[in-house]
Protein backbone atom coordinates (compact mmCIF):
# COMPACT_ATOMS: atom_id res chain seq x y z
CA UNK A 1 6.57 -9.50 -3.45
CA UNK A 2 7.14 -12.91 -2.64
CA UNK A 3 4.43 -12.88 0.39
CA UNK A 4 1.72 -12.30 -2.69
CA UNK A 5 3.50 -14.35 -4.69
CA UNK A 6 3.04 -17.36 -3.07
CA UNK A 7 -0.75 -16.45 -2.80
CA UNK A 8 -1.03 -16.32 -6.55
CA UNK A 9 -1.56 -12.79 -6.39
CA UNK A 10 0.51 -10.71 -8.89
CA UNK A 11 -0.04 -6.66 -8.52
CA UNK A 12 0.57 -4.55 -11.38
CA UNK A 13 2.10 -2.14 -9.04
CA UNK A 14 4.78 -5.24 -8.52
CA UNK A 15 6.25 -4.34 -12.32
CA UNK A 16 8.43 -1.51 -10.97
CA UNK A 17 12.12 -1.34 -10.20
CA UNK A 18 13.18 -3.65 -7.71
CA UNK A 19 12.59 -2.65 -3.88
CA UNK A 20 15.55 -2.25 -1.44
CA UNK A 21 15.54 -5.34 0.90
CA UNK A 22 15.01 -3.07 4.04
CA UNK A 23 11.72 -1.64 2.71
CA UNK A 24 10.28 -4.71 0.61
CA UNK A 25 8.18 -5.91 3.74
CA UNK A 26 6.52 -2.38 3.92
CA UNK A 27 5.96 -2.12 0.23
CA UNK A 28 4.24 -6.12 0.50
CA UNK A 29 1.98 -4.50 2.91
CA UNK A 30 1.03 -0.93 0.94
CA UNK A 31 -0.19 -3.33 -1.54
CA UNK A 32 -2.70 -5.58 0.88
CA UNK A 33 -4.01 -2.23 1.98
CA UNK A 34 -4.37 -0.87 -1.42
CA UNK A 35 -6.34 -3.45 -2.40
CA UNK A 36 -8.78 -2.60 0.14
CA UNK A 37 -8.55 1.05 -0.62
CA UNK A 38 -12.40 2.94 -0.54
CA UNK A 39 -12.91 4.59 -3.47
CA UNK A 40 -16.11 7.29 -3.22
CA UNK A 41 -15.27 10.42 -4.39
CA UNK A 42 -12.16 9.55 -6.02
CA UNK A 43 -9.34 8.48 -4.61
CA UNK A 44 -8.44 9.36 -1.05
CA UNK A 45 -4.91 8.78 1.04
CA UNK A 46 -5.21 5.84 3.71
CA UNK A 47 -5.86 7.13 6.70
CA UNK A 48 -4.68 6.06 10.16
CA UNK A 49 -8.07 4.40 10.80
CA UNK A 50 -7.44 2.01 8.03
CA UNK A 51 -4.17 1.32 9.07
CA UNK A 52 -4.69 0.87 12.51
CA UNK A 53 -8.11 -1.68 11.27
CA UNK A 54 -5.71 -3.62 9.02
CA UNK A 55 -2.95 -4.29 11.06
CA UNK A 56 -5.40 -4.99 14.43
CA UNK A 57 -6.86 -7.71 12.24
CA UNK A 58 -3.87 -9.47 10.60
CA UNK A 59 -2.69 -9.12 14.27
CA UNK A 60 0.78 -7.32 13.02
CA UNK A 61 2.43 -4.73 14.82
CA UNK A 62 4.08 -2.05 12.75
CA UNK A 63 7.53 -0.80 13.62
CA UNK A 64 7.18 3.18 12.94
CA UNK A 65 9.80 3.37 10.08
CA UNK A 66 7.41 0.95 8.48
CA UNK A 67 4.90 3.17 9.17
CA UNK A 68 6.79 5.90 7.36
CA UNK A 69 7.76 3.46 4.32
CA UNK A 70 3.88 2.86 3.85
CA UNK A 71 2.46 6.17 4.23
CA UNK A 72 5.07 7.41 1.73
CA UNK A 73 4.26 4.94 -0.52
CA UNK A 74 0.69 5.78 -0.51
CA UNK A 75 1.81 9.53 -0.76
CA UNK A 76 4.05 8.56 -3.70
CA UNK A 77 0.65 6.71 -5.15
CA UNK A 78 -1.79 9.00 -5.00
CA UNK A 79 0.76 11.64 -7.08
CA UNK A 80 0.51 9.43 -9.95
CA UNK A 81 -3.10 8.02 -9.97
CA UNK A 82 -5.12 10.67 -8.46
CA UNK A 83 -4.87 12.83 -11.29
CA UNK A 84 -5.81 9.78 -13.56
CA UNK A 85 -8.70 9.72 -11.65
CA UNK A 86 -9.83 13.45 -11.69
CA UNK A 87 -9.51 13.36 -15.40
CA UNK A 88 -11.46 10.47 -16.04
């Protein structure tokens, strides 16, 4: 969280239990590309596309267990505000 923090940018998704060291770095970057999520039809997972778009322009090359980390945490995501969405 520090990363945003130091941007002034405090996520609500940043109120949770605290992250493991190893995986904070993946978690700070779930929530830059959640912030740019589409929306559309609801809410929909982040595909590889936007992945591969973010991290080409930030210039950042994942390592693949961040990869992992991220796409679980966008798994783990949609489980809880998908259906928020649906109902709305």
């Amino acid at each position: 969280m520090a990363r945003l923090e130091e941007r002034g940018i405090r996520h609500h998704l940043s109120d949770g239990p605290a992250m493991p060291p190893a995986a904070r770095h993946a978690w700070e970057l779930f929530l830059e590309l959640n912030q740019g999520r589409q929306g559309g039809m609801g809410l929909q997972a982040l595909s590889w596309a936007d992945l591969h778009g973010f991290f080409a322009l930030c210039g950042i090359e994942p390592s693949p267990i961040e990869l992992r980390l991220i796409r679980a945490f966008d798994s783990a995501f949609l489980t809880v505000y998908a259906p928020k969405e649906t109902a709305k």
